[in-house]
N, C-alpha and C. Protein backbone atom coordinates (compact mmCIF):
# COMPACT_ATOMS: atom_id res chain seq x y z
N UNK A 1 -12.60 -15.39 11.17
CA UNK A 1 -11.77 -15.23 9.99
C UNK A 1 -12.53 -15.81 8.79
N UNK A 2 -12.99 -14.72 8.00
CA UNK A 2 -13.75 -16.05 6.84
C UNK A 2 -12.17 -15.83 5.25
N UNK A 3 -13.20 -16.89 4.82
CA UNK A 3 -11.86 -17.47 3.50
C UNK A 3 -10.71 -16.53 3.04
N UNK A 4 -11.59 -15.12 2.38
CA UNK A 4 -10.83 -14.43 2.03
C UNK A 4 -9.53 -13.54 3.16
N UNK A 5 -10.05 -14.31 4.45
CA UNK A 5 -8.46 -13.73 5.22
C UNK A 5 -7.51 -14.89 5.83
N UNK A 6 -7.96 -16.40 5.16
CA UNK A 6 -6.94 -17.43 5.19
C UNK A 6 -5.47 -17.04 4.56
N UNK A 7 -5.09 -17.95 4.95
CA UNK A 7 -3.40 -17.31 4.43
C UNK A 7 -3.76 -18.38 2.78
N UNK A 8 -2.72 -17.31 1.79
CA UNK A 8 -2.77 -18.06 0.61
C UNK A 8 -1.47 -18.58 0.41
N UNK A 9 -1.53 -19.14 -0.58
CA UNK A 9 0.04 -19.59 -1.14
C UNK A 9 0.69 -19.10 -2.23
N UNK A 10 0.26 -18.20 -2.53
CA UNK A 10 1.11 -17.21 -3.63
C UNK A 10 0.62 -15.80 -3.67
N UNK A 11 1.58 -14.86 -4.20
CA UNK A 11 1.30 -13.17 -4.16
C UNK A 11 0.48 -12.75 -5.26
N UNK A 12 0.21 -12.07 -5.36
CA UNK A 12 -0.83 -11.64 -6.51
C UNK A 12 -0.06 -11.61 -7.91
N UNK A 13 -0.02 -11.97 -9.01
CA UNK A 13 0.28 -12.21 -10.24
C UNK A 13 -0.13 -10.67 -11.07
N UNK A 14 -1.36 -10.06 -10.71
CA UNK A 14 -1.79 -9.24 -11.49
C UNK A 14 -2.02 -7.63 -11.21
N UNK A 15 -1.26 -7.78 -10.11
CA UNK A 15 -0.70 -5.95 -9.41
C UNK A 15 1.05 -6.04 -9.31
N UNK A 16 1.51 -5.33 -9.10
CA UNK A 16 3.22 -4.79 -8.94
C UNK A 16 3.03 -4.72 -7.43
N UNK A 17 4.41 -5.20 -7.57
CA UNK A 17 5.37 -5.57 -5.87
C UNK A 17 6.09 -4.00 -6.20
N UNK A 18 5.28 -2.57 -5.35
CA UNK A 18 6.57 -1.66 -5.31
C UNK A 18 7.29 -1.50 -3.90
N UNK A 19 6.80 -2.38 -2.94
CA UNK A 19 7.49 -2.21 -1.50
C UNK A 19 7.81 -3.36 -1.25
N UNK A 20 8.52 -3.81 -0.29
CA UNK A 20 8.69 -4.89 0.89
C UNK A 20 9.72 -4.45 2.23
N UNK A 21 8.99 -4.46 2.95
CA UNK A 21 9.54 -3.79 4.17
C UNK A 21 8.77 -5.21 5.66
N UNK A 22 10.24 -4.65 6.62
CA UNK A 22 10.01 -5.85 8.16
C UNK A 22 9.94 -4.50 9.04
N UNK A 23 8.73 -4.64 9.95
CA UNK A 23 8.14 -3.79 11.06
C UNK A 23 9.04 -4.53 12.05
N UNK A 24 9.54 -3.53 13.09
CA UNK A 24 10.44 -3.25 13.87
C UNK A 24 10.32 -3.14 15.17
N UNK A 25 10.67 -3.35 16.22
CA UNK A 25 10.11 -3.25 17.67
C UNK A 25 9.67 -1.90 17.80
N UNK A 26 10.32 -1.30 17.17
CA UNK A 26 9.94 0.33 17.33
C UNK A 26 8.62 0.65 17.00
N UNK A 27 8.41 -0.01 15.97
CA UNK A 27 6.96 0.15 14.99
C UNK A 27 5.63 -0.15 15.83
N UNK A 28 5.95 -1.10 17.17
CA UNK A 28 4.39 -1.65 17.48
C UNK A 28 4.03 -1.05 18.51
N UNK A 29 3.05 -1.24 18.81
CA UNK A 29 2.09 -0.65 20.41
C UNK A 29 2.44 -1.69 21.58
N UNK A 30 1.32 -1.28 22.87
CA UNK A 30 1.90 -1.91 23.66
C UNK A 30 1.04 -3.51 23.84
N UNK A 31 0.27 -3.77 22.70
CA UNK A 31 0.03 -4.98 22.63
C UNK A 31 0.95 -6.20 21.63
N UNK A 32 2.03 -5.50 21.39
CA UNK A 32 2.94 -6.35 20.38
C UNK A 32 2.50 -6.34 18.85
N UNK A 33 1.67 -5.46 18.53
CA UNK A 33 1.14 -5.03 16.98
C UNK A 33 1.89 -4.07 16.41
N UNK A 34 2.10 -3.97 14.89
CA UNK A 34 2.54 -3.21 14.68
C UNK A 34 1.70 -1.91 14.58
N UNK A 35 1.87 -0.46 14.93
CA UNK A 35 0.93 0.25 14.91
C UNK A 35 -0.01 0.52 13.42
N UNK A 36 -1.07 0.69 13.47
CA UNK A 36 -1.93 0.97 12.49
C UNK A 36 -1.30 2.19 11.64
N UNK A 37 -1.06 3.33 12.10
CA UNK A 37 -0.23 4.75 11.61
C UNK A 37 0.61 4.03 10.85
N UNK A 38 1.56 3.22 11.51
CA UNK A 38 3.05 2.77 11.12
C UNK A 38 2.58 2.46 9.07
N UNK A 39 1.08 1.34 9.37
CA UNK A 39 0.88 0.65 8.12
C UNK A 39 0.47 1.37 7.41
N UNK A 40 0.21 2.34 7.63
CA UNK A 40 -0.59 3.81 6.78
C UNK A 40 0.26 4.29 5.76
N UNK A 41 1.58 4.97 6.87
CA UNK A 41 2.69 5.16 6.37
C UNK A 41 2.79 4.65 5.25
N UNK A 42 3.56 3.32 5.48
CA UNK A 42 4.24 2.15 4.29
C UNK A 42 3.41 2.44 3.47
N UNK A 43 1.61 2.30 3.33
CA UNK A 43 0.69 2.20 2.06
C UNK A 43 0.92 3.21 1.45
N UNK A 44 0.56 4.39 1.83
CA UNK A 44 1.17 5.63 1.40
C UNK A 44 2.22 6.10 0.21
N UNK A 45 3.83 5.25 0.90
CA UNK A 45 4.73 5.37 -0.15
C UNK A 45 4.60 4.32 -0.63
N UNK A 46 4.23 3.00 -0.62
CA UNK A 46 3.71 1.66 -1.59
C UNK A 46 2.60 2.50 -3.01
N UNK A 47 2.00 3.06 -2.58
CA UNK A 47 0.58 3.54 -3.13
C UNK A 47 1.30 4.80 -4.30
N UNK A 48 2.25 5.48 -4.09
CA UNK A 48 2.43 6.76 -4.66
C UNK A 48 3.89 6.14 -5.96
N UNK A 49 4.20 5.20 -5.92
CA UNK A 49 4.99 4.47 -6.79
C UNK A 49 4.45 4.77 -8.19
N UNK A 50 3.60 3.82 -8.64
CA UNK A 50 2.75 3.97 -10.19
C UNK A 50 2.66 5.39 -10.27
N UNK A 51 1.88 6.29 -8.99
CA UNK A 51 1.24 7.81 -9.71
C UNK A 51 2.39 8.14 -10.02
N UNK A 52 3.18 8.31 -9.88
CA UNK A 52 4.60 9.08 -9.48
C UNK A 52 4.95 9.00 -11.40
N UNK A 53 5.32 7.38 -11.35
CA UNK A 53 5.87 6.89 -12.80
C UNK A 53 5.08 7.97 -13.99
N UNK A 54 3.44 7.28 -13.75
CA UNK A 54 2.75 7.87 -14.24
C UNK A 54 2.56 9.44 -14.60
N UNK A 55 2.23 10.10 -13.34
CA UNK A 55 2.48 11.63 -13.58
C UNK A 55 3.84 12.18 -14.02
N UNK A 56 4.62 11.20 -14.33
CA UNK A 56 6.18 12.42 -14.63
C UNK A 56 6.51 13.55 -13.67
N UNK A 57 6.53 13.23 -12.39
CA UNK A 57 7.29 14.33 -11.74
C UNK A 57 5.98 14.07 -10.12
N UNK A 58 6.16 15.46 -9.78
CA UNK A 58 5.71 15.85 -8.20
C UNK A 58 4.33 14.95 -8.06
N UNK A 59 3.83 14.37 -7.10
CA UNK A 59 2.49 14.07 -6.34
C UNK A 59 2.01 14.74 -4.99
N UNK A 60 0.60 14.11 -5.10
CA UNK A 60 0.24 14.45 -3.37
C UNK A 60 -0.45 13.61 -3.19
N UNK A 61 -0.86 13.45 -1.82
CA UNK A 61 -1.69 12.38 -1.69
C UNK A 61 -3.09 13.14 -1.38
N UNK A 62 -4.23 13.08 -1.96
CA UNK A 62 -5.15 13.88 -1.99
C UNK A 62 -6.43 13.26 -0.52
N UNK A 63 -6.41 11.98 -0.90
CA UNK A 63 -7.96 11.02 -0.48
C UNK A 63 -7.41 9.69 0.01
N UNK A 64 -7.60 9.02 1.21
CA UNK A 64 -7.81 7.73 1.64
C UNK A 64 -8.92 7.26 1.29
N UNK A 65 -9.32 6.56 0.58
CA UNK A 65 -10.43 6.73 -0.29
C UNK A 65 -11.49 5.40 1.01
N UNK A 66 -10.09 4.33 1.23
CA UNK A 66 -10.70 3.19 1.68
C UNK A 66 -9.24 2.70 2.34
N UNK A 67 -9.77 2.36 3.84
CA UNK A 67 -8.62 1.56 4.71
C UNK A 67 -8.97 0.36 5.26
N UNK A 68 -8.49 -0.64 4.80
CA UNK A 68 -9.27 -1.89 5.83
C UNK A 68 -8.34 -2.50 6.59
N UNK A 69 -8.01 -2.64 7.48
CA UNK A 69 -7.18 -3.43 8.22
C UNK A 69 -7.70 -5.11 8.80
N UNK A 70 -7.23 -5.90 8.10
CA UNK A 70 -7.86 -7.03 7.74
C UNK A 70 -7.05 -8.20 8.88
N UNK A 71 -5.78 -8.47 9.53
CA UNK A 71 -5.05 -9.04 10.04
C UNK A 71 -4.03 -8.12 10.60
N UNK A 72 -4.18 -8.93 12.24
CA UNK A 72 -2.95 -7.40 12.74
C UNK A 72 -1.25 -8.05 12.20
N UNK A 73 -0.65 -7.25 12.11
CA UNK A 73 1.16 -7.29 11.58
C UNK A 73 1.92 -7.56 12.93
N UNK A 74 2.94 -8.57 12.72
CA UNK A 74 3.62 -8.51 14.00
C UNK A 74 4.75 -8.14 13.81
N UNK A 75 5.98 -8.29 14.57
CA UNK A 75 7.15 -7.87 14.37
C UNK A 75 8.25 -8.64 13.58
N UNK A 76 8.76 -8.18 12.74
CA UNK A 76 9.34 -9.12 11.84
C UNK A 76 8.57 -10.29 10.70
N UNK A 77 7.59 -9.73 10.41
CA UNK A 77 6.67 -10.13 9.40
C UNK A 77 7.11 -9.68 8.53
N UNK A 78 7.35 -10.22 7.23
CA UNK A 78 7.79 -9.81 6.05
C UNK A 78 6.97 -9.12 5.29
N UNK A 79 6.68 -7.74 5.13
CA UNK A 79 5.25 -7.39 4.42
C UNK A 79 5.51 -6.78 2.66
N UNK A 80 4.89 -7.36 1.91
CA UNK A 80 4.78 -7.01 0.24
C UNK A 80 3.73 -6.35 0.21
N UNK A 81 4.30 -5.29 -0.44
CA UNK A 81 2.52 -4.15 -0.99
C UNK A 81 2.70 -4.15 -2.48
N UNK A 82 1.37 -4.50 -3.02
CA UNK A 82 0.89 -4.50 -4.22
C UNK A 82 0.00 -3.99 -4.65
N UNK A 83 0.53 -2.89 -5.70
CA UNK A 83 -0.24 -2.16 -6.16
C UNK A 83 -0.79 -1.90 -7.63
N UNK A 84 -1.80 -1.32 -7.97
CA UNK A 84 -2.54 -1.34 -9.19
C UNK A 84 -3.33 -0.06 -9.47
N UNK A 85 -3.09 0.81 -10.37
CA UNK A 85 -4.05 1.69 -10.81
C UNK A 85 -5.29 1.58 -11.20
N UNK A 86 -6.35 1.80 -10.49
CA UNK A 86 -7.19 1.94 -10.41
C UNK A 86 -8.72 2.78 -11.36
N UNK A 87 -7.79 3.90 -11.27
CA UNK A 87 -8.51 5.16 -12.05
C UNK A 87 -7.93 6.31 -12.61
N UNK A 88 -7.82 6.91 -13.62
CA UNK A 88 -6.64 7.79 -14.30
C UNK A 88 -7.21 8.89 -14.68
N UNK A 89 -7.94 10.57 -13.87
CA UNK A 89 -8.68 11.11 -14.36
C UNK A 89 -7.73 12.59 -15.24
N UNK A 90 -8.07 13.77 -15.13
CA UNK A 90 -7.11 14.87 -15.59
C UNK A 90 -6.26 15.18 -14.81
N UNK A 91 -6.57 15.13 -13.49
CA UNK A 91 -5.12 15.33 -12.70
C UNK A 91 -4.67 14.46 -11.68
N UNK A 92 -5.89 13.57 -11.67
CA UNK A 92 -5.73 12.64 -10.19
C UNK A 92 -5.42 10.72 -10.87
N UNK A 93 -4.97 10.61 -9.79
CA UNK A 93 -4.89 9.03 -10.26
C UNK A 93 -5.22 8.33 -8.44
N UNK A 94 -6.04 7.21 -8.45
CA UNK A 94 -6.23 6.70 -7.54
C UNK A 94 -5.53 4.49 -7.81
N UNK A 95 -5.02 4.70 -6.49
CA UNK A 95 -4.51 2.91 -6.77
C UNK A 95 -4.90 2.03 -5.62
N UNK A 96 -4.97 1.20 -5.70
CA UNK A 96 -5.03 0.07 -4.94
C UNK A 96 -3.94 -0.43 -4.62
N UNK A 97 -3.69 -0.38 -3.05
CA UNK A 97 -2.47 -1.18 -2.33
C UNK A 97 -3.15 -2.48 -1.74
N UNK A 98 -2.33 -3.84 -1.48
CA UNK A 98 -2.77 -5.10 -1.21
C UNK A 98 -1.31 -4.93 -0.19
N UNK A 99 -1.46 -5.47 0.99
CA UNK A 99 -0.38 -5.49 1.97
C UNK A 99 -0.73 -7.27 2.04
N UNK A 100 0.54 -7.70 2.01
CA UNK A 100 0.67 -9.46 2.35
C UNK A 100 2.08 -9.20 3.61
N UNK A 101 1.37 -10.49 4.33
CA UNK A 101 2.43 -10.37 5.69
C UNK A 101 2.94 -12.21 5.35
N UNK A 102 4.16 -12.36 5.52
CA UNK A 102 4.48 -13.41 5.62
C UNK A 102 5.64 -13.38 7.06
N UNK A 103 5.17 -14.93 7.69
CA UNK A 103 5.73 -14.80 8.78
C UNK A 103 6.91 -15.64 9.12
N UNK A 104 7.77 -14.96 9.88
CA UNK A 104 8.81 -15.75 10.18
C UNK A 104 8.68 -17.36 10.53
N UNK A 105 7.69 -17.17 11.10
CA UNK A 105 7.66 -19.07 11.73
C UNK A 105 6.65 -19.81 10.30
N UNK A 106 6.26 -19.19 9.96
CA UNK A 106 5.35 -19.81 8.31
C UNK A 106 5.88 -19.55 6.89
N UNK A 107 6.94 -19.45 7.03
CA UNK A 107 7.57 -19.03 5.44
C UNK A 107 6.98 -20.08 4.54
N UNK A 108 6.52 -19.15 3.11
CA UNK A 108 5.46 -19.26 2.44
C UNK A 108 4.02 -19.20 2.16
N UNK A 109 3.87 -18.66 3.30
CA UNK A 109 2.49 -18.93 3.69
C UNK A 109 2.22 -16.91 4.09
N UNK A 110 1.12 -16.62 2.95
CA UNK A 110 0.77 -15.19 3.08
C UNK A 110 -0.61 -14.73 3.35
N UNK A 111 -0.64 -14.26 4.50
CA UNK A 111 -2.06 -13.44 4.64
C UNK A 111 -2.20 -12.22 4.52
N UNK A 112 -3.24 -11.74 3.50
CA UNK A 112 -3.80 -10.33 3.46
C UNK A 112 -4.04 -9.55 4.58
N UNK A 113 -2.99 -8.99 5.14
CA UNK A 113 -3.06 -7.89 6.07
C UNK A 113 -4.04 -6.51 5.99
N UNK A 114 -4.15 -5.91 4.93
CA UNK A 114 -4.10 -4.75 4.61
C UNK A 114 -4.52 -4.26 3.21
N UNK A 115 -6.16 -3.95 2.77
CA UNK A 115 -6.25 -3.09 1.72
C UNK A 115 -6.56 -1.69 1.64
N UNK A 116 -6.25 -1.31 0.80
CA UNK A 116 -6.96 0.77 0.88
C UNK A 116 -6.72 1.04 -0.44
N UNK A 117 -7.49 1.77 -0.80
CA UNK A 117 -7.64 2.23 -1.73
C UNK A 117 -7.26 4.41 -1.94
N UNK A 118 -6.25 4.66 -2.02
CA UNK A 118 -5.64 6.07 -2.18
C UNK A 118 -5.80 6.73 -3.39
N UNK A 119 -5.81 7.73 -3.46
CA UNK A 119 -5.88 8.98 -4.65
C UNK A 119 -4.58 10.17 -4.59
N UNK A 120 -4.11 10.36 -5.75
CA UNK A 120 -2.59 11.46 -5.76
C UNK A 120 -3.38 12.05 -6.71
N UNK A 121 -3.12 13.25 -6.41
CA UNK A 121 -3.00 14.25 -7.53
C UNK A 121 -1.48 14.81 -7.65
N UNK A 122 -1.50 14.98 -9.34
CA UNK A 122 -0.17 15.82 -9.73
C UNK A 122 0.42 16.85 -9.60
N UNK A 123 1.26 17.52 -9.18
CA UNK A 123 1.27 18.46 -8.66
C UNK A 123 2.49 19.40 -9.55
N UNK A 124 2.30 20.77 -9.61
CA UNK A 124 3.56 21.66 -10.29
C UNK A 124 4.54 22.04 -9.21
N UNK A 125 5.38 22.50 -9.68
CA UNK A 125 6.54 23.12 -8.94
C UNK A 125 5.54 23.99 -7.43
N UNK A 126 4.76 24.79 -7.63
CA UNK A 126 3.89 25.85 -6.51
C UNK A 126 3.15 24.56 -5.78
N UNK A 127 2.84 23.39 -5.99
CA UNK A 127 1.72 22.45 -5.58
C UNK A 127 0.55 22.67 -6.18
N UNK A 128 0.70 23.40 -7.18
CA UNK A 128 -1.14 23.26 -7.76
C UNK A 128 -1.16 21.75 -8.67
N UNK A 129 -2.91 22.07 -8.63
CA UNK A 129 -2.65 20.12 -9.65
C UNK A 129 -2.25 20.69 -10.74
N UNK A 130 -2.05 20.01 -11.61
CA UNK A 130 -1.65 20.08 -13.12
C UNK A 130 -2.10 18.44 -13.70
N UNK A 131 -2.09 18.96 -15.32
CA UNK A 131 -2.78 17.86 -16.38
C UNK A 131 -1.77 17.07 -15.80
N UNK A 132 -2.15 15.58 -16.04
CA UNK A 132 -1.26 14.17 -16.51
C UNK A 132 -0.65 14.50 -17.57
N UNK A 133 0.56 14.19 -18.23
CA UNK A 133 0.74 13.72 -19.32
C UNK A 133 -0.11 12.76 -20.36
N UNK A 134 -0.09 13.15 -21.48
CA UNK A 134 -0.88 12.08 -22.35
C UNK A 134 -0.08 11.14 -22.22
N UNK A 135 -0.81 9.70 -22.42
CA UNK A 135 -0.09 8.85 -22.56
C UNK A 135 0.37 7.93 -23.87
């Protein structure tokens, strides 16, 4: 485990909390983890929050750009995803999700589970991309 996957003592100040969700017996494999898919998922709709605001209307998720799975999730871990826009081009927007797990027996105490880095493009009524809005 080096530094940057010690548990910290506070959430990030300088990205948005758009999720918090507790993984479920249902959620894990048969080693007591929560499944990797499962965390995909969550980043996914954590990740498509900002584009969404941003684009005014429909998304897609285009690119997993970057997945790291940094600490496995257990059951009933409290997990916060934090996210941040990244890059804002003519039709695509890519963000950064930060997954923090806080645990039932350590309340207060948060370790970086989970970064990736995703891309949405905007999408029209048919699914083609379409411009962003100016901003």
């Amino acid at each position: 485990m080096s530094n940057a996957d010690l548990p910290v003592s506070s959430l990030p100040h300088d990205k948005e909390l758009v999720l918090k969700v507790i993984p479920m017996p249902a959620d894990c494999n048969a080693n007591g983890d929560i499944f990797g898919g499962w965390v995909m998922a969550q980043v996914d709709l954590a990740g498509s929050v900002l584009p969404v605001r941003r684009a005014r209307g429909r998304i897609a998720t285009v690119a997993v750009n970057e997945f790291i799975f940094k600490q496995p999730v257990r059951i009933g871990d409290l997990l916060s995803f934090y996210a941040e826009i990244t890059r804002v081009g003519r039709t695509s927007i890519t963000v950064r999700v930060e997954v923090y797990a806080e645990s039932l027996r350590s309340q207060g105490a948060y370790t970086k589970v989970t970064e990736a880095q995703v891309t949405y493009v905007a999408i029209d009524d048919s699914g083609k991309p379409r411009a962003l809005p100016i901003q």
